[in-house]
C-alpha atoms as a PDB file:
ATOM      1  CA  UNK A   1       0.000   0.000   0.000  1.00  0.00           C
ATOM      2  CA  UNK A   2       1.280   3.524  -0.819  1.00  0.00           C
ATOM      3  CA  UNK A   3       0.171   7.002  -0.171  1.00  0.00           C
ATOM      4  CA  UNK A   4      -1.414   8.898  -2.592  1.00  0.00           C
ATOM      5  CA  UNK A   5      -2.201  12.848  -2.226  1.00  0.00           C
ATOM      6  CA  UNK A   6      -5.473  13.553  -3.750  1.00  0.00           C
ATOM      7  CA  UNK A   7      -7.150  17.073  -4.242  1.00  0.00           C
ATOM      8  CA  UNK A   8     -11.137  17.325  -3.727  1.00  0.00           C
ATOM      9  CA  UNK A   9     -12.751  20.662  -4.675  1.00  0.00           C
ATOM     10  CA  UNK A  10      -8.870  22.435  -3.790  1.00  0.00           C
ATOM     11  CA  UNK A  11      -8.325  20.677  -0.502  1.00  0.00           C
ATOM     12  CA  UNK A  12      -5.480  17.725  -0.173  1.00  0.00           C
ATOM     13  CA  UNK A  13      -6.124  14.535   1.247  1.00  0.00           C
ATOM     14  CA  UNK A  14      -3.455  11.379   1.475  1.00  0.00           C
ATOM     15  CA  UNK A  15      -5.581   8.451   1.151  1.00  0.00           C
ATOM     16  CA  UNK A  16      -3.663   4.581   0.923  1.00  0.00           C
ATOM     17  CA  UNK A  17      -3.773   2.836  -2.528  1.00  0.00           C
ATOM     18  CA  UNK A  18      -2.222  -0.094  -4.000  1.00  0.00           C
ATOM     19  CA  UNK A  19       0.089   0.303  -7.218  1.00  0.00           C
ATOM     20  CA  UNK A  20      -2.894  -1.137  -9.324  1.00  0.00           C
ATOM     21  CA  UNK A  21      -5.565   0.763  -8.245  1.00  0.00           C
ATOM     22  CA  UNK A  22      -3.756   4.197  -8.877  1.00  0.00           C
ATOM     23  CA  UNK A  23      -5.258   4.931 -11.919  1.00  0.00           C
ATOM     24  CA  UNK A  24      -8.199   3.984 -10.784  1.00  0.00           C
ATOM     25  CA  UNK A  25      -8.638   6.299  -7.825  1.00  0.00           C
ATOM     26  CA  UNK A  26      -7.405   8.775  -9.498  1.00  0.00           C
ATOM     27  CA  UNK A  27     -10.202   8.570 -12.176  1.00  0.00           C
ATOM     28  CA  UNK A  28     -12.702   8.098  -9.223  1.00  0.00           C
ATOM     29  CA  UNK A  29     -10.830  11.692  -7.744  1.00  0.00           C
ATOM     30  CA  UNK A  30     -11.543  13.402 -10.542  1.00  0.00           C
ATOM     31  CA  UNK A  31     -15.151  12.215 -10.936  1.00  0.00           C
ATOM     32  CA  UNK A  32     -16.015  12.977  -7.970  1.00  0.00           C
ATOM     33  CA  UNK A  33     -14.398  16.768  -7.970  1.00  0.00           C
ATOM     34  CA  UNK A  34     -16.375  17.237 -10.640  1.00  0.00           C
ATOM     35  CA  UNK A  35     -20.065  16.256  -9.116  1.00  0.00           C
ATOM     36  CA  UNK A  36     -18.848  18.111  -6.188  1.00  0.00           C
ATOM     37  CA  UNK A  37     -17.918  21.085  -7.959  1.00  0.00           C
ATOM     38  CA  UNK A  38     -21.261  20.829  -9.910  1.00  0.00           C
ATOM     39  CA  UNK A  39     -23.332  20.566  -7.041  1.00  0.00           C
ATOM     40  CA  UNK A  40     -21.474  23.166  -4.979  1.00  0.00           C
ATOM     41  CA  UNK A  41     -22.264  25.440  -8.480  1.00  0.00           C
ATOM     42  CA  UNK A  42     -26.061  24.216  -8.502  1.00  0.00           C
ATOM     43  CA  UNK A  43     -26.690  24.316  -4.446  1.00  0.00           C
ATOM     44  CA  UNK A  44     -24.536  26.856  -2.803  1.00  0.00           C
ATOM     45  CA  UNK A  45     -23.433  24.094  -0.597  1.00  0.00           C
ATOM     46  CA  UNK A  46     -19.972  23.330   0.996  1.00  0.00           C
ATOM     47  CA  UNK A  47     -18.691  21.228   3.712  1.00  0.00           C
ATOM     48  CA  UNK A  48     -20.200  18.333   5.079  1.00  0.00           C
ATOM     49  CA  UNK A  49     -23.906  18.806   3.685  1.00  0.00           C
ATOM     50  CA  UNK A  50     -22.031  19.091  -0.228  1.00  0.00           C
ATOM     51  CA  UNK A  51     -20.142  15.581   0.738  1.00  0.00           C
ATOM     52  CA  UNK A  52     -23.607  13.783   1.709  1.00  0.00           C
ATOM     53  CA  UNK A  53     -25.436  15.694  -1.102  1.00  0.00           C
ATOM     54  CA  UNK A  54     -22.893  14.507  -3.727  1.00  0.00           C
ATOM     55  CA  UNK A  55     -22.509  11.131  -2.164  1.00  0.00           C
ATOM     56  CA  UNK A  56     -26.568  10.608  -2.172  1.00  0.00           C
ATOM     57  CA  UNK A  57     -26.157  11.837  -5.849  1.00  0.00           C
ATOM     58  CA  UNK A  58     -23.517   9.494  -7.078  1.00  0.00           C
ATOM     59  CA  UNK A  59     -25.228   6.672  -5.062  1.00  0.00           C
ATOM     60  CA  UNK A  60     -28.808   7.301  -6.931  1.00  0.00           C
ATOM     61  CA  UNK A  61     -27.039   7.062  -9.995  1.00  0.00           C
ATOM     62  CA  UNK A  62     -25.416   4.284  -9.303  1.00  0.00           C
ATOM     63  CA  UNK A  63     -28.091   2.282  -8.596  1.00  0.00           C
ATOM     64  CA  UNK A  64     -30.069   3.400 -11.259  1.00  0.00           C
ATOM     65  CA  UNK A  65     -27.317   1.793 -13.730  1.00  0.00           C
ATOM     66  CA  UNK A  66     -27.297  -1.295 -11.849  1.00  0.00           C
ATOM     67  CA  UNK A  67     -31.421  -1.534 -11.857  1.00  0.00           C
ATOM     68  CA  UNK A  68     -30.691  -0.692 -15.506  1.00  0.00           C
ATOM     69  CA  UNK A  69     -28.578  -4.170 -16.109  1.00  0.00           C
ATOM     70  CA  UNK A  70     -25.642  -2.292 -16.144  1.00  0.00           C
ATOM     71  CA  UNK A  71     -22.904  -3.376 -18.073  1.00  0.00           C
ATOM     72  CA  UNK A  72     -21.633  -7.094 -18.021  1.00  0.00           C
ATOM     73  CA  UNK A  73     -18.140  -6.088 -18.365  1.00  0.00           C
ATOM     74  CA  UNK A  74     -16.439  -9.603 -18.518  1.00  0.00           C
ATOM     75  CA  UNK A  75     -19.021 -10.568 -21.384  1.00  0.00           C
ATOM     76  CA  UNK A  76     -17.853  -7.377 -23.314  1.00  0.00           C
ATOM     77  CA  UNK A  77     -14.530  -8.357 -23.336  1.00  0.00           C
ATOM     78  CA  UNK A  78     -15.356 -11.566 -24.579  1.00  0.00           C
ATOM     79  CA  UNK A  79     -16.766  -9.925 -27.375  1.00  0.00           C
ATOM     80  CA  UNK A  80     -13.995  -7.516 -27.823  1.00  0.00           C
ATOM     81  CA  UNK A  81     -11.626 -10.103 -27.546  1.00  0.00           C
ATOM     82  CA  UNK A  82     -13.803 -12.041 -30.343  1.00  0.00           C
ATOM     83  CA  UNK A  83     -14.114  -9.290 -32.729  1.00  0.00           C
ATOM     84  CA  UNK A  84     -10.394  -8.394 -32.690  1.00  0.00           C
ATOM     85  CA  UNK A  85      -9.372 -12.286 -33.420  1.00  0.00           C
ATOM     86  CA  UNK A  86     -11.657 -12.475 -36.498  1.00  0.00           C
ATOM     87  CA  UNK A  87     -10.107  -8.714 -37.722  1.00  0.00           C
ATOM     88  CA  UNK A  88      -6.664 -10.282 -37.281  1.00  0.00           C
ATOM     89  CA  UNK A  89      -8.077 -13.486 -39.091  1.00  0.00           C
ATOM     90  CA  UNK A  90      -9.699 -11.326 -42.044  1.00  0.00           C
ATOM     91  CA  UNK A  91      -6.404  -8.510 -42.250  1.00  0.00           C
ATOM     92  CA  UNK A  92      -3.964 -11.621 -42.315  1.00  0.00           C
ATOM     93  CA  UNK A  93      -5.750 -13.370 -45.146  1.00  0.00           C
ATOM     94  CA  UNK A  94      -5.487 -10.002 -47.367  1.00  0.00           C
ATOM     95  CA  UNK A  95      -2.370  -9.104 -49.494  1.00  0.00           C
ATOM     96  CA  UNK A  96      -0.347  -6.984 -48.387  1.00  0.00           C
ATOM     97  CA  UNK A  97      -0.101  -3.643 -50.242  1.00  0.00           C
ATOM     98  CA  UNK A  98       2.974  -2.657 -51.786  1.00  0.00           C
END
């Protein structure tokens, strides 16, 4: 686990992260500045009542998506994975330009 310095809405945190979820956070960071800068716009709110606010916000739309079917992400891949074999299958049976 390392220590990572975020910023939310100008302030800095340190928050623990392994290697491989860096990116990750850091994605999630800047998500989540944004809502809370949005919100803070929309509201006039700050402090605690913006963090609930933006975490009931995040949270409804969360669970919309999953009520939704969300995405079956291992499936996609599948299919990803699929489409790019038969591309490689279809390139490597054309002549190659010269």
């Amino acid at each position: 686990m390392e220590a990572l310095d975020i910023k939310l809405l100008g302030r800095e945190y340190r928050v623990g992260c392994k290697p491989e979820e860096r990116e990750g956070l850091l994605a999630a960071v800047a998500y989540l500045d944004e809502k809370m800068r949005d919100l803070a716009t929309k509201t006039n709110s700050a402090g605690e009542r913006l963090a609930v606010m933006t975490a009931l916000n995040i949270t409804h739309e969360f669970l919309q998506f999953q009520r939704a079917g969300g995405f079956d992400i291992p499936t996609l891949k599948r299919r990803i994975e699929h489409m790019n074999s038969r591309l490689d299958g279809v390139l490597a049976e054309e002549e190659p330009l010269s």
